[in-house]
N, C-alpha and C. Protein backbone atom coordinates (compact mmCIF):
# COMPACT_ATOMS: atom_id res chain seq x y z
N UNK A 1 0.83 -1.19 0.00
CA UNK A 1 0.00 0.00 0.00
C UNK A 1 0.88 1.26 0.00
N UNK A 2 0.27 2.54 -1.04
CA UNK A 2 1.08 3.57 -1.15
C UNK A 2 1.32 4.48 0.01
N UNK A 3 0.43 4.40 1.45
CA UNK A 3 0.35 4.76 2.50
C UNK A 3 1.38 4.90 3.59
N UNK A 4 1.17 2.89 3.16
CA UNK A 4 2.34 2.13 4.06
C UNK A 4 3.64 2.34 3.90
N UNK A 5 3.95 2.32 2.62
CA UNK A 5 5.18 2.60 2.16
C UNK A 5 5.92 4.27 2.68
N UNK A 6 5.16 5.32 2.77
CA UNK A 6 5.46 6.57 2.57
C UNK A 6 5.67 6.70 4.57
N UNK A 7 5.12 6.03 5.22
CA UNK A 7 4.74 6.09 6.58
C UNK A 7 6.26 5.27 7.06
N UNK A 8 6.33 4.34 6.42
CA UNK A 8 8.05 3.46 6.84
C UNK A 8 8.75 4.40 6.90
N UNK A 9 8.46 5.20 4.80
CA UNK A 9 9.97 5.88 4.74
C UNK A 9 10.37 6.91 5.29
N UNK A 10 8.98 8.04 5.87
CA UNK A 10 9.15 8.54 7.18
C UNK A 10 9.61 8.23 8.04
N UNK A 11 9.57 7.67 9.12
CA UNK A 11 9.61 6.88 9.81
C UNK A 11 11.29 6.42 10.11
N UNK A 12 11.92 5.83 8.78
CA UNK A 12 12.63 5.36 8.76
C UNK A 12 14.14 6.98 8.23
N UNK A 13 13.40 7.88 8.47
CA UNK A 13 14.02 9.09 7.81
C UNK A 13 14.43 9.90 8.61
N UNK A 14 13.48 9.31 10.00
CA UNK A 14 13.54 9.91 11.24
C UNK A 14 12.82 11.31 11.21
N UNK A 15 12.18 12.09 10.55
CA UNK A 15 10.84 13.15 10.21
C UNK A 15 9.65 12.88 10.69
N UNK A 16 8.97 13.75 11.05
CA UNK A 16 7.62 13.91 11.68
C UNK A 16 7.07 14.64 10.55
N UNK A 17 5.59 13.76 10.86
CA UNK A 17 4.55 14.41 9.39
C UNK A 17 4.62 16.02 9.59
N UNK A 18 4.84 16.80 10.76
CA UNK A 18 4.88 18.46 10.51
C UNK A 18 6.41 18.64 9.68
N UNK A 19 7.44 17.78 10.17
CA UNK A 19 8.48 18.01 9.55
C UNK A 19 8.64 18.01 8.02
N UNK A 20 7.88 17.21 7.26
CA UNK A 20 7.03 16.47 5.56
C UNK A 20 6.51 17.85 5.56
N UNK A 21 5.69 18.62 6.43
CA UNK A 21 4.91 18.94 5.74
C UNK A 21 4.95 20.02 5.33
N UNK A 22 6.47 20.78 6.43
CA UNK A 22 6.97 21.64 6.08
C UNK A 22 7.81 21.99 4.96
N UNK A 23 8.32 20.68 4.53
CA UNK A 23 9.22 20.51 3.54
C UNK A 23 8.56 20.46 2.33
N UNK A 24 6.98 19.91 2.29
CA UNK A 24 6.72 20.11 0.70
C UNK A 24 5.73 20.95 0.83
N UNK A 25 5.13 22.05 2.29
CA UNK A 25 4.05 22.84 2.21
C UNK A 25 2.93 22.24 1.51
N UNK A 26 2.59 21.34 2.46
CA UNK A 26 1.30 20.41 2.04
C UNK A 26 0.65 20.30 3.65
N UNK A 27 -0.54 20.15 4.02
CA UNK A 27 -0.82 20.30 5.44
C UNK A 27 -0.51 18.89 6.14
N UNK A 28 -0.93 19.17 7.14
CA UNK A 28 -0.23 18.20 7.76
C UNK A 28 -1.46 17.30 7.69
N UNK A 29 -2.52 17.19 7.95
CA UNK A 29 -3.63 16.30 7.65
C UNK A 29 -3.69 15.30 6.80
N UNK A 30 -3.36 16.57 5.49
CA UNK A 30 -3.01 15.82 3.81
C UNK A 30 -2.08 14.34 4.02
N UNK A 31 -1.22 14.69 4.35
CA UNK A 31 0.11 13.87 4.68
C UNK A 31 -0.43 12.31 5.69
N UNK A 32 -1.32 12.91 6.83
CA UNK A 32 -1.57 11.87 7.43
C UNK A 32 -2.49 11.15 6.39
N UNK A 33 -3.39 11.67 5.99
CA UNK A 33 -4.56 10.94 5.01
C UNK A 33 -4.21 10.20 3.91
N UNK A 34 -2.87 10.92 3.38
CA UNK A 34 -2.20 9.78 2.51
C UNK A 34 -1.41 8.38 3.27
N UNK A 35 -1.19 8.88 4.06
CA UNK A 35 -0.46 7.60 5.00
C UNK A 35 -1.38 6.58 5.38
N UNK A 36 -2.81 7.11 5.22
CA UNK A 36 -3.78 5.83 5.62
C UNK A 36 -4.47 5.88 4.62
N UNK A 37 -4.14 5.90 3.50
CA UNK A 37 -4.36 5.70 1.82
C UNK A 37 -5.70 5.93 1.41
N UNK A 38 -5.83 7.43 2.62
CA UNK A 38 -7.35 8.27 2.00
C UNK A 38 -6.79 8.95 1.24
N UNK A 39 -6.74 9.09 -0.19
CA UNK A 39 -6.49 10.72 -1.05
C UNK A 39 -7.80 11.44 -1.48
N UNK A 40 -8.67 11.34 -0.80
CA UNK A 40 -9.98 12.06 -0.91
C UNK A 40 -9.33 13.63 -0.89
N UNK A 41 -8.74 13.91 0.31
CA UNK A 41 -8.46 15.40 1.09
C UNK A 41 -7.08 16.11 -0.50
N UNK A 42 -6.31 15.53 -0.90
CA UNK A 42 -5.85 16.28 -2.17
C UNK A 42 -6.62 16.27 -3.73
N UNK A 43 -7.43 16.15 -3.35
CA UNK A 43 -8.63 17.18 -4.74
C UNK A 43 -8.19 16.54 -6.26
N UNK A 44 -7.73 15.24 -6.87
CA UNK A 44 -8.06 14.09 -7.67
C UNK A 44 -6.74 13.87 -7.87
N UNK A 45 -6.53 12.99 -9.04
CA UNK A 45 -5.69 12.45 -9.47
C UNK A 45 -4.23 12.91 -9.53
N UNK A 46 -4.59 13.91 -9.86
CA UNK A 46 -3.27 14.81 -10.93
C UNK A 46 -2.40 15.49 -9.35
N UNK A 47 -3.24 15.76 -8.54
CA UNK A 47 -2.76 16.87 -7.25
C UNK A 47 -2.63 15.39 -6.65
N UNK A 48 -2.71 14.16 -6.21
CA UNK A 48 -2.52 13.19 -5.52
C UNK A 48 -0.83 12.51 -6.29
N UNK A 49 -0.92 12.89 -7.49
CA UNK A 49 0.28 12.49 -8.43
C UNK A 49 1.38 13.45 -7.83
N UNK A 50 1.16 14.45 -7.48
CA UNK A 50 2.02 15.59 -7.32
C UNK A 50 2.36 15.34 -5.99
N UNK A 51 1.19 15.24 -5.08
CA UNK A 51 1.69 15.34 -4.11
C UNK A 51 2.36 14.19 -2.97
N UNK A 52 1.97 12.52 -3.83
CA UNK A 52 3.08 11.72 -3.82
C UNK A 52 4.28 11.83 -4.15
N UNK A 53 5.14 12.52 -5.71
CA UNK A 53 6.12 12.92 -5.55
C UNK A 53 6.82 13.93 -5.09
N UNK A 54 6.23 14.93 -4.10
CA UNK A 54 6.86 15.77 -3.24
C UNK A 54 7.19 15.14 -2.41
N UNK A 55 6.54 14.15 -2.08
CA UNK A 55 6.32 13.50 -0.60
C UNK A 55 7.38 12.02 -0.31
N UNK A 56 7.24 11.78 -1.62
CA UNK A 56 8.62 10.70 -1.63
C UNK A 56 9.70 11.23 -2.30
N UNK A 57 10.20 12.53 -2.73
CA UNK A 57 11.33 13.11 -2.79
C UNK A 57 11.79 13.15 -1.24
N UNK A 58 10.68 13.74 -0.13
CA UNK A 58 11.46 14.07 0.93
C UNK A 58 11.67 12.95 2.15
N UNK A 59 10.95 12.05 1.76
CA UNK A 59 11.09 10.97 2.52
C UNK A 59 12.19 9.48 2.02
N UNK A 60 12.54 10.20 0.71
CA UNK A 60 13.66 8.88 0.14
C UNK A 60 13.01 7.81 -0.68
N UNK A 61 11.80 8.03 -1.01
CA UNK A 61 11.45 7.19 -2.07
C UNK A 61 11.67 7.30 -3.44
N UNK A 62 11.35 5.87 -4.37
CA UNK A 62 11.65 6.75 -5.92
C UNK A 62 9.91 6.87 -6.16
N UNK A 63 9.63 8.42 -6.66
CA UNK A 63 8.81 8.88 -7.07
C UNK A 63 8.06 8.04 -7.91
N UNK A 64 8.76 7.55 -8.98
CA UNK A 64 7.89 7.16 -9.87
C UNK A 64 7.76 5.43 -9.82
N UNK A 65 8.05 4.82 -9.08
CA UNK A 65 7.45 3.18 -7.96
C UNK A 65 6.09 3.92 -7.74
N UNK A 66 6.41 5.12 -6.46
CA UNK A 66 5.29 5.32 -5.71
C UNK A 66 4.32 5.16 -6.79
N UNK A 67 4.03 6.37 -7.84
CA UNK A 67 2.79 6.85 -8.37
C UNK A 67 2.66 5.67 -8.75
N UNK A 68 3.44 4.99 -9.47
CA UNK A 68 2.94 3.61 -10.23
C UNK A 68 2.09 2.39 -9.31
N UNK A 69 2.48 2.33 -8.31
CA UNK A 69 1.98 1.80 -6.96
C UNK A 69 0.76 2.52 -7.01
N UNK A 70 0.33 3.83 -6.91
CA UNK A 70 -0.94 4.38 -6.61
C UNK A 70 -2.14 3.95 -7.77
N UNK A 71 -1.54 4.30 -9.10
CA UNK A 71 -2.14 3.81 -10.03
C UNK A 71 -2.71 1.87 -10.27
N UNK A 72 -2.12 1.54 -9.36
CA UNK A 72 -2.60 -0.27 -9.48
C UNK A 72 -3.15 -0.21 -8.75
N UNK A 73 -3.51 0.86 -7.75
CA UNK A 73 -4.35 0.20 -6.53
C UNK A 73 -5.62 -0.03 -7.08
């Protein structure tokens, strides 16, 4: 799950979702809601595309796994 994954690499980055969220100016909510693989709260596809690869630039993922991961779900 694209959630799970982004929540490790936090995690494993040693960052706090305010710390994410400062870094890609995305709220901090956003960030949690993707971590529990609601993307209702970033407004469709294209802004959920975007704002997975802000989000795994700063957490050490490769961007384009993630989206591809989002897209099979």
């Amino acid at each position: 799950m694209v959630g799970e994954q982004i929540a490790r690499a936090r995690s494993r980055s040693g960052l706090s979702v305010d710390e994410v969220a400062a870094k890609t100016r995305l709220r901090p909510v956003i960030i949690e809601a993707i971590e529990d693989d609601d993307f209702s709260l970033s407004g469709g596809d294209a802004y959920v595309i975007g704002h997975l690869r802000m989000i795994a630039d700063v957490v050490g993922l490769d961007a384009d796994a993630l989206v591809e991961d989002y897209r099979r779900r």
